[in-house]
C-alpha atoms as a PDB file:
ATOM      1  CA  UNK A   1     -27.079  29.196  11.526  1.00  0.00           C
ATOM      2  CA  UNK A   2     -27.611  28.753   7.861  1.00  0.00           C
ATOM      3  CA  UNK A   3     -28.427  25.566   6.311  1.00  0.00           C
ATOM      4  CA  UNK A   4     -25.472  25.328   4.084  1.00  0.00           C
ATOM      5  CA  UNK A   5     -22.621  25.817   6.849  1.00  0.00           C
ATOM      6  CA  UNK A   6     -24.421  22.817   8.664  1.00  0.00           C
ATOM      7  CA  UNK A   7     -23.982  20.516   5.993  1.00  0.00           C
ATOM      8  CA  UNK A   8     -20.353  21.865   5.731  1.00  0.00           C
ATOM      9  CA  UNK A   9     -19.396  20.989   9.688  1.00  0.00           C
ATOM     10  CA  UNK A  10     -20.911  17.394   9.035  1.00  0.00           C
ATOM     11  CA  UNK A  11     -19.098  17.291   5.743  1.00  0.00           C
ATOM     12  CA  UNK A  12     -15.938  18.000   7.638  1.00  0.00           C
ATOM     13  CA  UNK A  13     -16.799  16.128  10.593  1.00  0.00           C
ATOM     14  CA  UNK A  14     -17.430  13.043   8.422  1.00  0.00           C
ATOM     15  CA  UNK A  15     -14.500  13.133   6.552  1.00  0.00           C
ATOM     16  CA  UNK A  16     -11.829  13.622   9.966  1.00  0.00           C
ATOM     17  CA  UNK A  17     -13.900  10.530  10.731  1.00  0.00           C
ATOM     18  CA  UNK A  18     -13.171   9.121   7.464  1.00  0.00           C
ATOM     19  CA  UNK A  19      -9.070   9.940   7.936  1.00  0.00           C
ATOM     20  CA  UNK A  20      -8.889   7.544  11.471  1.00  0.00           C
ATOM     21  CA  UNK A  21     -11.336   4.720   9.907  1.00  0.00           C
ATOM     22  CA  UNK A  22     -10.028   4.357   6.497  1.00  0.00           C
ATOM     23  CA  UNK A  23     -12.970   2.426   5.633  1.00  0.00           C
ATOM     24  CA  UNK A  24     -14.014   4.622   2.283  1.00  0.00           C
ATOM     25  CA  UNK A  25     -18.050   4.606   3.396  1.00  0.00           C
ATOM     26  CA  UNK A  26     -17.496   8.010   5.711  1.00  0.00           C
ATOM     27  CA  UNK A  27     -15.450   9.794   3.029  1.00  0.00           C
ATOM     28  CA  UNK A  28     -18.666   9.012   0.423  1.00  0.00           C
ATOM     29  CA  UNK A  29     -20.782  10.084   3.187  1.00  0.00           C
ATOM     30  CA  UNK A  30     -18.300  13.388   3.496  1.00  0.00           C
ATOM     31  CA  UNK A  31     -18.412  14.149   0.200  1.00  0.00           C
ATOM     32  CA  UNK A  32     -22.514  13.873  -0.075  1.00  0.00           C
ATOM     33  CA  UNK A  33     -22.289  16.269   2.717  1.00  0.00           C
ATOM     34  CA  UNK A  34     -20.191  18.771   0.570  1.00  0.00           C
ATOM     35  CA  UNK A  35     -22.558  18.712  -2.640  1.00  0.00           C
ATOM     36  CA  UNK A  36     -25.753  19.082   0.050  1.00  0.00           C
ATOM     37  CA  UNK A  37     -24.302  22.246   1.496  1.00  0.00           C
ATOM     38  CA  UNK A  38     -23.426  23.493  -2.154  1.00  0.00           C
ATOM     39  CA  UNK A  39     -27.274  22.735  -2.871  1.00  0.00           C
ATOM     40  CA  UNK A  40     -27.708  24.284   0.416  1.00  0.00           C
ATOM     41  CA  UNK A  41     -26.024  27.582  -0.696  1.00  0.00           C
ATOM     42  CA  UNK A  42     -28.166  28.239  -3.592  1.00  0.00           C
ATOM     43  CA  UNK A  43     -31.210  27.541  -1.520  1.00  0.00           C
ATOM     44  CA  UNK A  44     -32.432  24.720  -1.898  1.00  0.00           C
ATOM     45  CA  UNK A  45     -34.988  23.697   0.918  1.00  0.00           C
ATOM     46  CA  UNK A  46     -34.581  21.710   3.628  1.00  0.00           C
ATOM     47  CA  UNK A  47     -36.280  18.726   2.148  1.00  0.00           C
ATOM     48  CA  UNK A  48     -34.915  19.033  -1.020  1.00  0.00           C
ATOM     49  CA  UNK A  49     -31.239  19.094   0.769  1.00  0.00           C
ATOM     50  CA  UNK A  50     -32.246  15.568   2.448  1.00  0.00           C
ATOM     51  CA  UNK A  51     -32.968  14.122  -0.722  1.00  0.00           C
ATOM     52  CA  UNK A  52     -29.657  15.347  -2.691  1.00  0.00           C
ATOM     53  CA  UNK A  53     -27.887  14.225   0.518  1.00  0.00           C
ATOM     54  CA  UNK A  54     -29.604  10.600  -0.027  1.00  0.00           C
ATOM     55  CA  UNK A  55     -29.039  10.287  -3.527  1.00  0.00           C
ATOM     56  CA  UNK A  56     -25.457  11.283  -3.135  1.00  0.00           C
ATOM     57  CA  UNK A  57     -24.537   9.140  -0.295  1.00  0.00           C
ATOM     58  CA  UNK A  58     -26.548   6.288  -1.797  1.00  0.00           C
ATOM     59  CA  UNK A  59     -25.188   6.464  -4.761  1.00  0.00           C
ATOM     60  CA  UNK A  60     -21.312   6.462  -3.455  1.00  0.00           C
ATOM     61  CA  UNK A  61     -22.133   4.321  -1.016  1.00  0.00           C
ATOM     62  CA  UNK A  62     -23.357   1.615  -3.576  1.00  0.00           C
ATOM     63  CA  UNK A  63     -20.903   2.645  -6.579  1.00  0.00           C
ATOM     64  CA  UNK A  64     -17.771   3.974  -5.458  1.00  0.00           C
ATOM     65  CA  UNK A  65     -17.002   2.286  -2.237  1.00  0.00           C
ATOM     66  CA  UNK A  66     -17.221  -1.198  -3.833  1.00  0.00           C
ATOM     67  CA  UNK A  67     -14.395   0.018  -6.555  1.00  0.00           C
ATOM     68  CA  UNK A  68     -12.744   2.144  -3.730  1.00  0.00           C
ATOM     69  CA  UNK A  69     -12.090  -1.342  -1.743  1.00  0.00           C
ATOM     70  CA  UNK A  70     -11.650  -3.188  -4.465  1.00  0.00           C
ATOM     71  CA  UNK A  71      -8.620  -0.955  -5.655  1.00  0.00           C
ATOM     72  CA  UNK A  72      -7.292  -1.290  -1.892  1.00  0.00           C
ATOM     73  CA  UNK A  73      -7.382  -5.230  -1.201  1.00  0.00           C
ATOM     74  CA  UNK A  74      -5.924  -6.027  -4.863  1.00  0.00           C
ATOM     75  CA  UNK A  75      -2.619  -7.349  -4.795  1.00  0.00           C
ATOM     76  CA  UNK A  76       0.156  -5.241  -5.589  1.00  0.00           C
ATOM     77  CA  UNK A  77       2.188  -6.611  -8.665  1.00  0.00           C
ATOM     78  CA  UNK A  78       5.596  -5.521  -7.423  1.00  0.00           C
ATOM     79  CA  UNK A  79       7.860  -6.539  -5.102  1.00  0.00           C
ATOM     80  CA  UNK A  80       9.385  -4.133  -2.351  1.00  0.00           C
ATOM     81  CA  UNK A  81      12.157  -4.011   0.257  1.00  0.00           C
ATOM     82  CA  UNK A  82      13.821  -7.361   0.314  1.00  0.00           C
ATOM     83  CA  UNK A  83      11.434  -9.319  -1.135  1.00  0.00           C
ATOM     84  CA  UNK A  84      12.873  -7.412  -4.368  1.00  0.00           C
ATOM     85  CA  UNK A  85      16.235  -9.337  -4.105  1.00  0.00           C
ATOM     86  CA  UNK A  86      15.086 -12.752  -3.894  1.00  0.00           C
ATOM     87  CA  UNK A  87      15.996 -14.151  -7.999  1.00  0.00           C
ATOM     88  CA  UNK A  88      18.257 -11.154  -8.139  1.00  0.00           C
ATOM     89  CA  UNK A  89      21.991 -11.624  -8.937  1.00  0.00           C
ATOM     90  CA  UNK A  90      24.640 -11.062  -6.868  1.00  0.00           C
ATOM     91  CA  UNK A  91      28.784 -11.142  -6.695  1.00  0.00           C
ATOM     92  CA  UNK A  92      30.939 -12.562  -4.245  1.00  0.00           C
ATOM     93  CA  UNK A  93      33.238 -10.396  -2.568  1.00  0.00           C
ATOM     94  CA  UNK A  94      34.272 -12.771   0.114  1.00  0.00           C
ATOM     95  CA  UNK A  95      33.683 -16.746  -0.501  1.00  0.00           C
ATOM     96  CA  UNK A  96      30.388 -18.074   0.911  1.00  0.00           C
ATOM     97  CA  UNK A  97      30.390 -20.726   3.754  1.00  0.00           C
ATOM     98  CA  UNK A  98      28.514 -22.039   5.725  1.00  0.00           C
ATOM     99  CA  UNK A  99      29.857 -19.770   8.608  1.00  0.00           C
ATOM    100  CA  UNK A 100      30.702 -16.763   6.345  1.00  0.00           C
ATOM    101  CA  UNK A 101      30.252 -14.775   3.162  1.00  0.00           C
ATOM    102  CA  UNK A 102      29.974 -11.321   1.582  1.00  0.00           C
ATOM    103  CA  UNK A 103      27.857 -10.803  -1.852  1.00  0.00           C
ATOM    104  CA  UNK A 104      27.209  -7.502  -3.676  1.00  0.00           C
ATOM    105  CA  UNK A 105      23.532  -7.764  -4.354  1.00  0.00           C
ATOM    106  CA  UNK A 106      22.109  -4.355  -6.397  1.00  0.00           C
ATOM    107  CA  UNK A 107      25.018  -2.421  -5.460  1.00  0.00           C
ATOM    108  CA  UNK A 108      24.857  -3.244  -1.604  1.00  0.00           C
ATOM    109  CA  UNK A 109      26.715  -5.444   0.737  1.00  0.00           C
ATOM    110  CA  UNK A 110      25.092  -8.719   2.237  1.00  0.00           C
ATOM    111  CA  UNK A 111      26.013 -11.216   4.433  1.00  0.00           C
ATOM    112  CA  UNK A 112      25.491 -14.464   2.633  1.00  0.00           C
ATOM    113  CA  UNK A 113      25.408 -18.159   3.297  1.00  0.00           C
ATOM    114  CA  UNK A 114      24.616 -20.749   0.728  1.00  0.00           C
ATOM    115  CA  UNK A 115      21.703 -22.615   0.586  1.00  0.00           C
ATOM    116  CA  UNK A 116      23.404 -26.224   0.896  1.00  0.00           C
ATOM    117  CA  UNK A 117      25.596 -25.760   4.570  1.00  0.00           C
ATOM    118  CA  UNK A 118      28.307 -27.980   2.855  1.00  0.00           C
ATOM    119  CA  UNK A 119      28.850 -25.695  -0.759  1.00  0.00           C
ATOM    120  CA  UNK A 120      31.291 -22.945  -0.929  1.00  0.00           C
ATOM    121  CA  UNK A 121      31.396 -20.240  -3.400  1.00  0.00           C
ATOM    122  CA  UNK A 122      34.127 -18.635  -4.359  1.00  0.00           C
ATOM    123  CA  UNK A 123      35.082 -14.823  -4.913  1.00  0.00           C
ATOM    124  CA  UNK A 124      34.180 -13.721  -8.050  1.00  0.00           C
ATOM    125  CA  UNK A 125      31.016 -15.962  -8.956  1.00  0.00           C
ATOM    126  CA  UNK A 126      27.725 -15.036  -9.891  1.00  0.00           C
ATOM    127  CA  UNK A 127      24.612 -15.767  -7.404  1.00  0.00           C
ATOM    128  CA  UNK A 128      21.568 -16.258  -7.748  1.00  0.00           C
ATOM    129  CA  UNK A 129      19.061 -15.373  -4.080  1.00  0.00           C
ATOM    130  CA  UNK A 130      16.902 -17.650  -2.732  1.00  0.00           C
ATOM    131  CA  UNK A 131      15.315 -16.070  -0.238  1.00  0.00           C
ATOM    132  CA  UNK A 132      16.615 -13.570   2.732  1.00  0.00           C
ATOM    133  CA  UNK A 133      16.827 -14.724   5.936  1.00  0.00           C
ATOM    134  CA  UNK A 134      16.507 -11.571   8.571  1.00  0.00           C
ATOM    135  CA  UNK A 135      19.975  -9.815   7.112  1.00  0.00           C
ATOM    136  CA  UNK A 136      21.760 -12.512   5.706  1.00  0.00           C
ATOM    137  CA  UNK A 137      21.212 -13.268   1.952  1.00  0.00           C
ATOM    138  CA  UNK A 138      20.697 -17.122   0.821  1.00  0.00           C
ATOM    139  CA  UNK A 139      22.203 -17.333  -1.965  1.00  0.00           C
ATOM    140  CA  UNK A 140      23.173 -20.232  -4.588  1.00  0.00           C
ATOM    141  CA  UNK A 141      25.733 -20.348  -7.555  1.00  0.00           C
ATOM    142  CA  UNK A 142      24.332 -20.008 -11.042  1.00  0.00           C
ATOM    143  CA  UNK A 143      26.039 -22.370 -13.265  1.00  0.00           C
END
């Protein structure tokens, strides 16, 4: 078998590997592989493969995974799903109890309940949310 399709099989090999794990050290490992079996393919020999396979993986290894993992474990800036609506505005459609309410928050429907049990907001005021509890918006009156 040539030289070059056996760097290729570990090149692909290493980076199915590198799909499950995640970790970002296989895929630089993969991708070492793929530049050895190009060096492979022009014919370069078989110590001379070892060496550009060092050098690569070494240097992604050592340069890119750091950044790679980096990138991944920052914090991400913005907010998603309903962690989005809490300091968003809302509208009551139904007054807000403590045993009932309905507020338009971002053109959708929410179950509210104020954040003081003994407040009640009437239809037609503005809201501010506090936080979501499981479906059922907190919400308080902005004044």
């Amino acid at each position: 078998m040539d030289p070059w399709l056996i760097w290729l099989i570990i090149a692909l090999v290493l980076a199915i590997a590198e799909i499950f794990s995640l970790t970002a050290a296989l895929g630089m490992l993969a991708v070492a592989g793929f530049v050895t079996a190009g060096a492979a393919a022009v014919g370069l020999p078989v110590p001379g493969q070892l060496v550009v396979f060092s050098v690569v993986s070494a240097a992604g290894v050592l340069l890119v995974r750091p950044w790679a993992r980096r990138m991944m474990l920052q914090p991400r800036l913005e907010r998603f799903g309903v962690d989005a609506l809490i300091g968003a505005s809302g509208y009551v459609l139904r007054e807000v109890n403590g045993h009932d309410g309905l507020v338009r928050i971002r053109s959708e429907d929410w179950t509210a309940r104020p954040y003081d049990e003994s407040l009640v907001i009437p239809v037609g005021s503005t809201v501010d949310v506090l936080h979501i509890d499981g479906s059922i918006a907190v919400v308080y009156p902005r004044e």
